[in-house]
C-alpha atoms as a PDB file:
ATOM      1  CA  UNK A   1       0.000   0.000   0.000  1.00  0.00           C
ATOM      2  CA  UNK A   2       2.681   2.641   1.188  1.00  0.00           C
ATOM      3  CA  UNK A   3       4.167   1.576  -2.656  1.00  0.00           C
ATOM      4  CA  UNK A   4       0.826   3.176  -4.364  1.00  0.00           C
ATOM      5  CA  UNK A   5       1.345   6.309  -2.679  1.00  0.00           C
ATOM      6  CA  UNK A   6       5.139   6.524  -2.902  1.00  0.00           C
ATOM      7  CA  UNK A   7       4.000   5.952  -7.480  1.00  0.00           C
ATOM      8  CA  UNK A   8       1.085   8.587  -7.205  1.00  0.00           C
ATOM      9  CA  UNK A   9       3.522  11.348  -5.641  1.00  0.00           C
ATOM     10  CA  UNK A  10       6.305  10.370  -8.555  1.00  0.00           C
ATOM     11  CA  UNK A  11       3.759  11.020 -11.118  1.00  0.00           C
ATOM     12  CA  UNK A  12       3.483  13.869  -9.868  1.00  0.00           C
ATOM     13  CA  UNK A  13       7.510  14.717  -9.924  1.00  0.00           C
ATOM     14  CA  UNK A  14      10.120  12.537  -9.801  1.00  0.00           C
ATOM     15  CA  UNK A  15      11.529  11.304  -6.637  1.00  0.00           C
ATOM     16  CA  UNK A  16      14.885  10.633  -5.267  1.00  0.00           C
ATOM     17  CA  UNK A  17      15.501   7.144  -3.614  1.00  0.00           C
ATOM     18  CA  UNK A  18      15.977   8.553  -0.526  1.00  0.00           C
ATOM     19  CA  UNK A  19      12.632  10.521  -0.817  1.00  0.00           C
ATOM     20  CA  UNK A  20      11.259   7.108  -1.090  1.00  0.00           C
ATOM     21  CA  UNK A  21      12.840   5.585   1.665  1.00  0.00           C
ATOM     22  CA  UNK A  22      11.904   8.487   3.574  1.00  0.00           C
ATOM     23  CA  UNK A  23       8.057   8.676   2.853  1.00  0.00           C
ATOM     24  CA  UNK A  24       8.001   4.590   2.743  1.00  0.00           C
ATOM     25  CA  UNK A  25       9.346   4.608   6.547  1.00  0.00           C
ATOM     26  CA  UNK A  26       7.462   6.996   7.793  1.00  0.00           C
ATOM     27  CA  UNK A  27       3.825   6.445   6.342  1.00  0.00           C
ATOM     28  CA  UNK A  28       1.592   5.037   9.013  1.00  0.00           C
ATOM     29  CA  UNK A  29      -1.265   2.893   8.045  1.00  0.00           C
ATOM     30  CA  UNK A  30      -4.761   2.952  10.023  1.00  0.00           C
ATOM     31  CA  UNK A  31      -7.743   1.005   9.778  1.00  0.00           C
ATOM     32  CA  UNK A  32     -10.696   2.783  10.543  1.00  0.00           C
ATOM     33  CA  UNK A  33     -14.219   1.222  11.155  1.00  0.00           C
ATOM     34  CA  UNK A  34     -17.246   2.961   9.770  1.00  0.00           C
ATOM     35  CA  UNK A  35     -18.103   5.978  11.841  1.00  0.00           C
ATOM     36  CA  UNK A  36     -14.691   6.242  13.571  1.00  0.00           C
ATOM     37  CA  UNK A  37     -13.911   9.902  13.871  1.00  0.00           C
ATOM     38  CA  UNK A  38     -10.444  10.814  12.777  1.00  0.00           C
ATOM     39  CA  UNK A  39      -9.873  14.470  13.635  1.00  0.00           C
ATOM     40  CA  UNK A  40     -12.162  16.477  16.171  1.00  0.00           C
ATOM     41  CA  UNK A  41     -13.806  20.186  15.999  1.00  0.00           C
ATOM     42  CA  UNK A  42     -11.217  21.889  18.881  1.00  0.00           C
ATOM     43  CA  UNK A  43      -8.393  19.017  17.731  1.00  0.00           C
ATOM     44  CA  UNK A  44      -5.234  20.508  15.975  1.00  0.00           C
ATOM     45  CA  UNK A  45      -5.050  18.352  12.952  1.00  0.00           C
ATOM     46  CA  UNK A  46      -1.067  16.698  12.817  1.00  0.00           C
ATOM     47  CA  UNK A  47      -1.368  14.072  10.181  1.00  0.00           C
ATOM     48  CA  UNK A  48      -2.075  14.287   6.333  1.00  0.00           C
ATOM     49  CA  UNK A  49      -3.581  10.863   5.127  1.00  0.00           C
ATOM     50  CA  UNK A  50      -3.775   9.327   1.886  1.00  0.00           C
ATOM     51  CA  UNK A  51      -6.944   7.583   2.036  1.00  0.00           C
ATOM     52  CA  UNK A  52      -6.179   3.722   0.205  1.00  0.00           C
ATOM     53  CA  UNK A  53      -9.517   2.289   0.757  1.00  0.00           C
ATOM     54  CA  UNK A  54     -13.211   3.505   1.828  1.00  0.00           C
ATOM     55  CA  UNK A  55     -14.899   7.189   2.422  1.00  0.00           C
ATOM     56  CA  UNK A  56     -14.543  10.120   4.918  1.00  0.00           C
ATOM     57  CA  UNK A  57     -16.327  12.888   5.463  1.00  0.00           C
ATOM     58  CA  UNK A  58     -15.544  16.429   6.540  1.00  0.00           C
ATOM     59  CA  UNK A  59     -18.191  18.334   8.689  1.00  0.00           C
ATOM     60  CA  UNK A  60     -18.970  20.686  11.215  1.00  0.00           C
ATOM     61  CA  UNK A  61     -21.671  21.266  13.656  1.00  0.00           C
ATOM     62  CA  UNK A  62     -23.679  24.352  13.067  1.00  0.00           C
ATOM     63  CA  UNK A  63     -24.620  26.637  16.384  1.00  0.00           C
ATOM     64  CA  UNK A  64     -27.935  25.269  15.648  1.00  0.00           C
ATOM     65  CA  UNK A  65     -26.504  21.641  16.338  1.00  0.00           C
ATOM     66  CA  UNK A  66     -26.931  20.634  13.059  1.00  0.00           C
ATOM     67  CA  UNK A  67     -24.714  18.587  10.991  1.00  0.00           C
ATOM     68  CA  UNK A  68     -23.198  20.120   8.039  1.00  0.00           C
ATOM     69  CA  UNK A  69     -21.319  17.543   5.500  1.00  0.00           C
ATOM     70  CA  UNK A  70     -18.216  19.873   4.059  1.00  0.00           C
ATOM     71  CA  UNK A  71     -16.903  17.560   1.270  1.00  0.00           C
ATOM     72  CA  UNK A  72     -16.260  13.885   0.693  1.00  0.00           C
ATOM     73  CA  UNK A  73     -12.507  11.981   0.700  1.00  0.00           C
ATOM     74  CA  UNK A  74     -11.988   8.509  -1.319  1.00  0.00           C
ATOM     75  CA  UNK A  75      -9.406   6.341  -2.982  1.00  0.00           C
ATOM     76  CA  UNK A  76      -7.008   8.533  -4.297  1.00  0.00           C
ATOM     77  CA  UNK A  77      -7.747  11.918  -2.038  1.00  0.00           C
ATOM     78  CA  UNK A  78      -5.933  12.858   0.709  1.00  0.00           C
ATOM     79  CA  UNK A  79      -7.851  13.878   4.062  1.00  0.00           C
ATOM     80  CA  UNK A  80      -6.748  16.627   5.694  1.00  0.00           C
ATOM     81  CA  UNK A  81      -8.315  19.474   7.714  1.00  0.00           C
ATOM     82  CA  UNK A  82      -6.280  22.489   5.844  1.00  0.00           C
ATOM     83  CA  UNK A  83      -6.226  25.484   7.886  1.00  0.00           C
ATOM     84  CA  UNK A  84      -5.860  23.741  11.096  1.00  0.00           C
ATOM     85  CA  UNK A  85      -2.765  21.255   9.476  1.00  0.00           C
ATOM     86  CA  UNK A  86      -0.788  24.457   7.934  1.00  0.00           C
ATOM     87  CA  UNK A  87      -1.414  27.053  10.841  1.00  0.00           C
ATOM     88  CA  UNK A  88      -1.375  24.488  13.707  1.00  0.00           C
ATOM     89  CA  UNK A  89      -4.662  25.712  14.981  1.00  0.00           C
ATOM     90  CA  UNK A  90      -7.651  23.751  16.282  1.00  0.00           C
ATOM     91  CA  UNK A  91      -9.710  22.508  13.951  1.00  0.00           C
ATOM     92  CA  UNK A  92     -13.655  23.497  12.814  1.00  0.00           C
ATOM     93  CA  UNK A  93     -14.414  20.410  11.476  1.00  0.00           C
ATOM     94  CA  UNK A  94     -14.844  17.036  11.993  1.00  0.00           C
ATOM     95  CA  UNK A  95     -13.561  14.196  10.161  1.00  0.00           C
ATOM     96  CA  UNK A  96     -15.433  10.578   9.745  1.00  0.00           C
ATOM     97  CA  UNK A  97     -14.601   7.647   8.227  1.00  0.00           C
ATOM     98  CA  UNK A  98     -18.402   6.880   6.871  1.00  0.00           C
ATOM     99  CA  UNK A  99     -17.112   3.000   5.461  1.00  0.00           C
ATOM    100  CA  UNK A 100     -14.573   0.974   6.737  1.00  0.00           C
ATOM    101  CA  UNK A 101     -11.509   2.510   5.258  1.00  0.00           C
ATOM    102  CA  UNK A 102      -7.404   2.361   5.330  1.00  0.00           C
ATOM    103  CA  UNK A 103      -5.757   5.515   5.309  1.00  0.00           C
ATOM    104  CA  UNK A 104      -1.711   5.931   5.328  1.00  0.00           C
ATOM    105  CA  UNK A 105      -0.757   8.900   7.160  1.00  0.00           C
ATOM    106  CA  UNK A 106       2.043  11.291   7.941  1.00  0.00           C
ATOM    107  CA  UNK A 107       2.913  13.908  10.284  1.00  0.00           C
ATOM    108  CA  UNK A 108       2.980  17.406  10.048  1.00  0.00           C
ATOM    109  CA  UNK A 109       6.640  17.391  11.341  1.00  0.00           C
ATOM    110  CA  UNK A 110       7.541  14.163   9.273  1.00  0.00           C
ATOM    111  CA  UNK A 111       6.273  16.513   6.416  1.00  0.00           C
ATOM    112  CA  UNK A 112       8.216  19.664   7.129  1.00  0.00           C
ATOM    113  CA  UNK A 113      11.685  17.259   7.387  1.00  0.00           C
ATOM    114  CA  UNK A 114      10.869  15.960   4.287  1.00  0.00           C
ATOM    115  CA  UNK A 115      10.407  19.317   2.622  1.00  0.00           C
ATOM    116  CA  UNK A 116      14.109  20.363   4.512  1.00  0.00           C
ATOM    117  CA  UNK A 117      15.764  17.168   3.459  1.00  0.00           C
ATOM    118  CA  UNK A 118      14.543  17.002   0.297  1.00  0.00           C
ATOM    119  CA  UNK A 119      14.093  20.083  -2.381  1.00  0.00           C
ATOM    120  CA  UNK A 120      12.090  18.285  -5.172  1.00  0.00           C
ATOM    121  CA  UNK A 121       9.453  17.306  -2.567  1.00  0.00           C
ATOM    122  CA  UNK A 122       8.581  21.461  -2.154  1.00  0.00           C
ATOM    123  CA  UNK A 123       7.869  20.795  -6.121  1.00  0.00           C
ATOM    124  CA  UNK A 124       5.340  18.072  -5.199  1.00  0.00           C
ATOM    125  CA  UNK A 125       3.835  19.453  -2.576  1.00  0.00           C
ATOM    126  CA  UNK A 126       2.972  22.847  -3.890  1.00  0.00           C
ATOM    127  CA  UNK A 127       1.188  21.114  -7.090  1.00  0.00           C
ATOM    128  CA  UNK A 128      -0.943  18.554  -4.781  1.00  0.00           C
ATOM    129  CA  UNK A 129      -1.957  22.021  -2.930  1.00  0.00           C
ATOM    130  CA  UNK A 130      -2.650  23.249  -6.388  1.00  0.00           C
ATOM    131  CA  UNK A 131      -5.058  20.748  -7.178  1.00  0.00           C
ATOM    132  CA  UNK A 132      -6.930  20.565  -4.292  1.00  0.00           C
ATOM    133  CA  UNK A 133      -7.213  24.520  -4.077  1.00  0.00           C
ATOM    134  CA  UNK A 134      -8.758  23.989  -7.336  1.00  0.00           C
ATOM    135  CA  UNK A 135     -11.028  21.323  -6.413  1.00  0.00           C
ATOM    136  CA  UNK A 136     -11.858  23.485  -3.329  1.00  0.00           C
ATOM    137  CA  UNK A 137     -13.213  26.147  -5.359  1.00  0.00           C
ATOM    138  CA  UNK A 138     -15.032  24.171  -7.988  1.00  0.00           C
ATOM    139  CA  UNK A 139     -17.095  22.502  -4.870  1.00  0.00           C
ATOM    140  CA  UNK A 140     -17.484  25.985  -3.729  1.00  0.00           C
ATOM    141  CA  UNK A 141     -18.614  26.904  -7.050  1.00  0.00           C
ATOM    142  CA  UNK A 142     -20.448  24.284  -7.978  1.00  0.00           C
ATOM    143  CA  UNK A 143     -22.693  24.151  -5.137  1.00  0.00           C
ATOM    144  CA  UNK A 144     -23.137  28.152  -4.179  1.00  0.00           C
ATOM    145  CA  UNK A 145     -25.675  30.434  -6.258  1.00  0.00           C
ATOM    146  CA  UNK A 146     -27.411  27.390  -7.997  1.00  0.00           C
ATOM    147  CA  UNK A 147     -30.985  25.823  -7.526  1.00  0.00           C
ATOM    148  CA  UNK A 148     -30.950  22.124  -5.861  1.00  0.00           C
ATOM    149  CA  UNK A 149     -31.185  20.312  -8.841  1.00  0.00           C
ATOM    150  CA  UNK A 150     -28.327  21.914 -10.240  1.00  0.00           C
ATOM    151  CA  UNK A 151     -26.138  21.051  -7.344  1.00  0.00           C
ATOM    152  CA  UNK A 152     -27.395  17.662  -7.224  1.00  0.00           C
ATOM    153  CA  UNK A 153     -26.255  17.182 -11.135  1.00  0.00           C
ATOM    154  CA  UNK A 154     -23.084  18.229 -10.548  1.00  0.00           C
ATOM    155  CA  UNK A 155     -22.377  15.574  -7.709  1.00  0.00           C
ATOM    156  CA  UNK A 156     -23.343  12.844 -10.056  1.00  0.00           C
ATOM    157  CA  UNK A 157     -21.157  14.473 -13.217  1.00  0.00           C
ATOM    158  CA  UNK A 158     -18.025  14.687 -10.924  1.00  0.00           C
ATOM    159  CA  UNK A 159     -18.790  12.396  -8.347  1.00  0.00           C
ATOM    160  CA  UNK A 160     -20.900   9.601  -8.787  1.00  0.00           C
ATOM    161  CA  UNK A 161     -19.403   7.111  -6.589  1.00  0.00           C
ATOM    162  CA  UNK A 162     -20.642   9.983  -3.990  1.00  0.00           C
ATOM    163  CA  UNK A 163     -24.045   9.177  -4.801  1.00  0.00           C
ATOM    164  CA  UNK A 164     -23.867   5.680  -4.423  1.00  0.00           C
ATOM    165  CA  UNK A 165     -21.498   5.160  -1.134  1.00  0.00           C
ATOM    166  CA  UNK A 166     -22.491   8.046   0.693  1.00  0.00           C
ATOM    167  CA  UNK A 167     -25.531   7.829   3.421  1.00  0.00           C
ATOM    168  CA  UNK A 168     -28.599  10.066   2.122  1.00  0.00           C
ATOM    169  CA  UNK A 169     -28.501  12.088   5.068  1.00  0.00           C
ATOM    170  CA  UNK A 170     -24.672  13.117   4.561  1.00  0.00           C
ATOM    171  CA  UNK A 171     -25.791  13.499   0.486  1.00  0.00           C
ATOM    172  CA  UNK A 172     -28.409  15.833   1.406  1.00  0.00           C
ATOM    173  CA  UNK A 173     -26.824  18.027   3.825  1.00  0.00           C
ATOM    174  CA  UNK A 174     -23.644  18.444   1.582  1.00  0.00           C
ATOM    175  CA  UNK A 175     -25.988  19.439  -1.153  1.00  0.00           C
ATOM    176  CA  UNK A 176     -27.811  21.969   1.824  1.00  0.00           C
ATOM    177  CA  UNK A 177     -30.988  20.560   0.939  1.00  0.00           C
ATOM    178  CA  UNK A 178     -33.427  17.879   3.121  1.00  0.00           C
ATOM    179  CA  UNK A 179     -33.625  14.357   2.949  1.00  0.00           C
ATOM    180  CA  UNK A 180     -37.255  14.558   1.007  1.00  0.00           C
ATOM    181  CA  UNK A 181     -36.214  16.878  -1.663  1.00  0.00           C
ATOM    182  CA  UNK A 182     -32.972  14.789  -2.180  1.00  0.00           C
ATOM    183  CA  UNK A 183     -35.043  11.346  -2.788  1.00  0.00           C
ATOM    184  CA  UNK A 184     -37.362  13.460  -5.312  1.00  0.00           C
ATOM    185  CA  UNK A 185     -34.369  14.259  -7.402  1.00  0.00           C
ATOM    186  CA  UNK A 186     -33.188  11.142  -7.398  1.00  0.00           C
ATOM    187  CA  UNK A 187     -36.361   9.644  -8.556  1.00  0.00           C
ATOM    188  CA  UNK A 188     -36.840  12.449 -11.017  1.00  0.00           C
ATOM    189  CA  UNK A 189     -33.249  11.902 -12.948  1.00  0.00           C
END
């Protein structure tokens, strides 16, 4: 497993052997069992995870007490908690594994050595923030200032296995709509 991520980040830039070695020895893998909460509102988030298998969810609990799904994490994403992981500041959200999944983590300070010790990962870790600051503001933009059913069509252009792994009530609430209106548009398209 730590192999897949070690070949993701080279396709991204190539890699030194010792960068390898370094990343290989310090990934951690977790197992996490459906519902297992991986970072806390109030924690400090000190691990970046590549998620290998399953789902997580990012979300925070309104003053209202209600529960707000931010954005999904799969195969292939990394989970993270941004702001609180680059300013070392307690974090606003909550994150859930919502399937049984296996993530492969590293530290914040395992990160910063590996950015001291080794130039070319700077290069690969200022496109993956790239990316993801895109993808952060296409959610953003694809959900804000657009009706329900437009919102709803966009999670099953660009993410589809969303629709189908994801628990309605998580669905719903990421889309800002209720649980009734949700199972109308499915029915509908």
């Amino acid at each position: 497993m730590k192999e897949s991520v070690i070949a993701f980040l080279s396709l991204i830039y190539p890699m030194s052997d010792q960068l390898k070695e370094y990343i290989y020895t310090h990934l951690k893998e977790t197992h996490l069992k459906k519902k297992e909460i991986v970072l806390r509102e109030g924690e400090v988030s000190n691990n970046i995870a590549f998620i290998i298998k399953g789902l997580l969810r990012s979300y925070h609990i309104t003053d209202e007490g209600i529960d707000t799904t931010v954005w999904f994490m799969k195969e292939g994403d990394v989970a993270i908690s941004v702001r609180s992981f680059l300013e070392r500041k307690p974090s606003k959200e909550f994150i859930e594994a919502i399937e049984p999944s296996i993530i492969l983590h590293i530290t914040y300070n395992e990160l910063q050595e590996a950015y001291q010790k080794f130039p070319e990962f700077n290069i690969i870790g200022r496109i993956l923030t790239e990316r993801y600051y895109v993808l952060s503001e296409e959610r953003l933009l694809g959900i804000r200032n657009i009706k329900a059913v437009e919102r709803y069509k966009f999670l099953l252009t660009h993410h589809p296995e969303i629709i189908e792994r994801a628990p309605t009530q998580h669905i719903a609430s990421y889309l800002d709509i209720d649980k009734a209106t949700l199972s109308r548009l499915k029915r509908n398209l």
